[in-house]
C-alpha atoms as a PDB file:
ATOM      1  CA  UNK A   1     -34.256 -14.843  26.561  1.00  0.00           C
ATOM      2  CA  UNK A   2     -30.939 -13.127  27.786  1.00  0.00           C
ATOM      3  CA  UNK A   3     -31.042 -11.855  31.574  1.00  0.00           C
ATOM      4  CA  UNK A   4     -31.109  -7.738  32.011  1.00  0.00           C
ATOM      5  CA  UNK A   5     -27.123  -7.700  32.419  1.00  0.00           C
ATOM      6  CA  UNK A   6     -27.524  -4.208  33.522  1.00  0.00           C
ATOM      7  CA  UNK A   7     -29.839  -4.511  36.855  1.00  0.00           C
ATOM      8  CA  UNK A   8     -27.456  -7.902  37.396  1.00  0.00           C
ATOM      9  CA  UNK A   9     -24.397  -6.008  38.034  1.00  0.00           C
ATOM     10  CA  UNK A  10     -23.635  -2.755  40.167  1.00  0.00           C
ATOM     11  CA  UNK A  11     -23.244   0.478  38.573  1.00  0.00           C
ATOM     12  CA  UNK A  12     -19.553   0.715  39.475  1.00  0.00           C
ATOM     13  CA  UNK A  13     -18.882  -3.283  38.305  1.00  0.00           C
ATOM     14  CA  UNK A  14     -21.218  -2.204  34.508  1.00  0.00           C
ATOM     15  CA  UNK A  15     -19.027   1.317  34.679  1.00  0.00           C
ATOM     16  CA  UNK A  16     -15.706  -0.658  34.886  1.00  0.00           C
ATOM     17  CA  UNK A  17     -16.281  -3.334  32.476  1.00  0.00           C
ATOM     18  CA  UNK A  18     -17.544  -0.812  29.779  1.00  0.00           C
ATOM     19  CA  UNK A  19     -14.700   1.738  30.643  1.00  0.00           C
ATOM     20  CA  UNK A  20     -12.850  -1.366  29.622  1.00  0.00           C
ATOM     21  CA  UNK A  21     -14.417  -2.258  26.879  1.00  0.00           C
ATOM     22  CA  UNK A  22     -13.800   1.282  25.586  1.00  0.00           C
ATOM     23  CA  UNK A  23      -9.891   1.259  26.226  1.00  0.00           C
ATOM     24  CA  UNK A  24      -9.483  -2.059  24.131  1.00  0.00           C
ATOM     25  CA  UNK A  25     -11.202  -0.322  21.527  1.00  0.00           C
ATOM     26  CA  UNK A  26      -9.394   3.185  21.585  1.00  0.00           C
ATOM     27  CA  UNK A  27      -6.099   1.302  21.552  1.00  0.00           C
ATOM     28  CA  UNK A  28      -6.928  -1.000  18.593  1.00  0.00           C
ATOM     29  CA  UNK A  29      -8.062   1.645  16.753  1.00  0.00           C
ATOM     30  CA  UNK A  30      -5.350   4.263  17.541  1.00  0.00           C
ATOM     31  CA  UNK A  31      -2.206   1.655  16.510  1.00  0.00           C
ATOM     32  CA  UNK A  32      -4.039   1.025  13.390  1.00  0.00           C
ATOM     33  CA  UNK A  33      -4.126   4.273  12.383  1.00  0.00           C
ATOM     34  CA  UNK A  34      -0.604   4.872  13.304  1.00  0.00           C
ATOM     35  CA  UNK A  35       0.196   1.544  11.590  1.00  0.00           C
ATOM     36  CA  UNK A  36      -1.541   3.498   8.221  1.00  0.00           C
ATOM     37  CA  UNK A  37       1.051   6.758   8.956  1.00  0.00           C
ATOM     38  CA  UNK A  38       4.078   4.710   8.871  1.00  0.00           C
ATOM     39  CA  UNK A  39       5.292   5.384   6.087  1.00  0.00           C
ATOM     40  CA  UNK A  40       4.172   9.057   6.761  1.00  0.00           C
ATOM     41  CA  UNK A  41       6.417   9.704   9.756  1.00  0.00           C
ATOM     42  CA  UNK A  42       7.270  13.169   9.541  1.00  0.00           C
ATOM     43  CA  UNK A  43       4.116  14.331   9.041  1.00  0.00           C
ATOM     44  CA  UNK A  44       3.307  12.738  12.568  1.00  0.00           C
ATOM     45  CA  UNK A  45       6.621  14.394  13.554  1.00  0.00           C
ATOM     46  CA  UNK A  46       5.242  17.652  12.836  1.00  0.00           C
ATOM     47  CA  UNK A  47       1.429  17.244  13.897  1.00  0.00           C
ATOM     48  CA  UNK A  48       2.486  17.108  17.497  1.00  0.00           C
ATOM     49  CA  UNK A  49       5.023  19.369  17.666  1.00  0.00           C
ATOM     50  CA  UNK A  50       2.630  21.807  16.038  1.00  0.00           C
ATOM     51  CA  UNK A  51      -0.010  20.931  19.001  1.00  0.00           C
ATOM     52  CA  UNK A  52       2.831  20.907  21.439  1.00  0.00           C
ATOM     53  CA  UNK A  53       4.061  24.692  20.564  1.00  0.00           C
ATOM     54  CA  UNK A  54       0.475  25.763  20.435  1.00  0.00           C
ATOM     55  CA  UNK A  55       0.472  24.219  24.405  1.00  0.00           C
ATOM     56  CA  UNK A  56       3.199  26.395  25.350  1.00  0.00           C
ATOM     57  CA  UNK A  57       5.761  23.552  25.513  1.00  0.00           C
ATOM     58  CA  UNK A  58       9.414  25.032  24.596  1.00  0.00           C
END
């Protein structure tokens, strides 16, 4: 049988390693979706300036 990882390791050590775990994750999945839009690039062009008016940015 596998060892409880969780009562092995500190909260803050099991909080950083899944934190990090997350961020490899986000960031795969965010540059392949941009990688799908590339051929789309206005429409990305006008997404964020949309959200970046609606901010208040000039």
């Amino acid at each position: 049988m596998l060892p409880n990882v969780s009562q092995s390791l500190s909260p803050t050590v099991l909080t950083v390693i899944l934190l990090g775990c997350s961020n490899v994750f986000m960031t795969f999945a965010w540059y392949g979706h941009l990688r799908n839009l590339s051929h789309r690039g206005w429409l990305l062009g006008a997404v964020f300036f949309m959200f970046r008016s609606r901010l208040g940015g000039a």
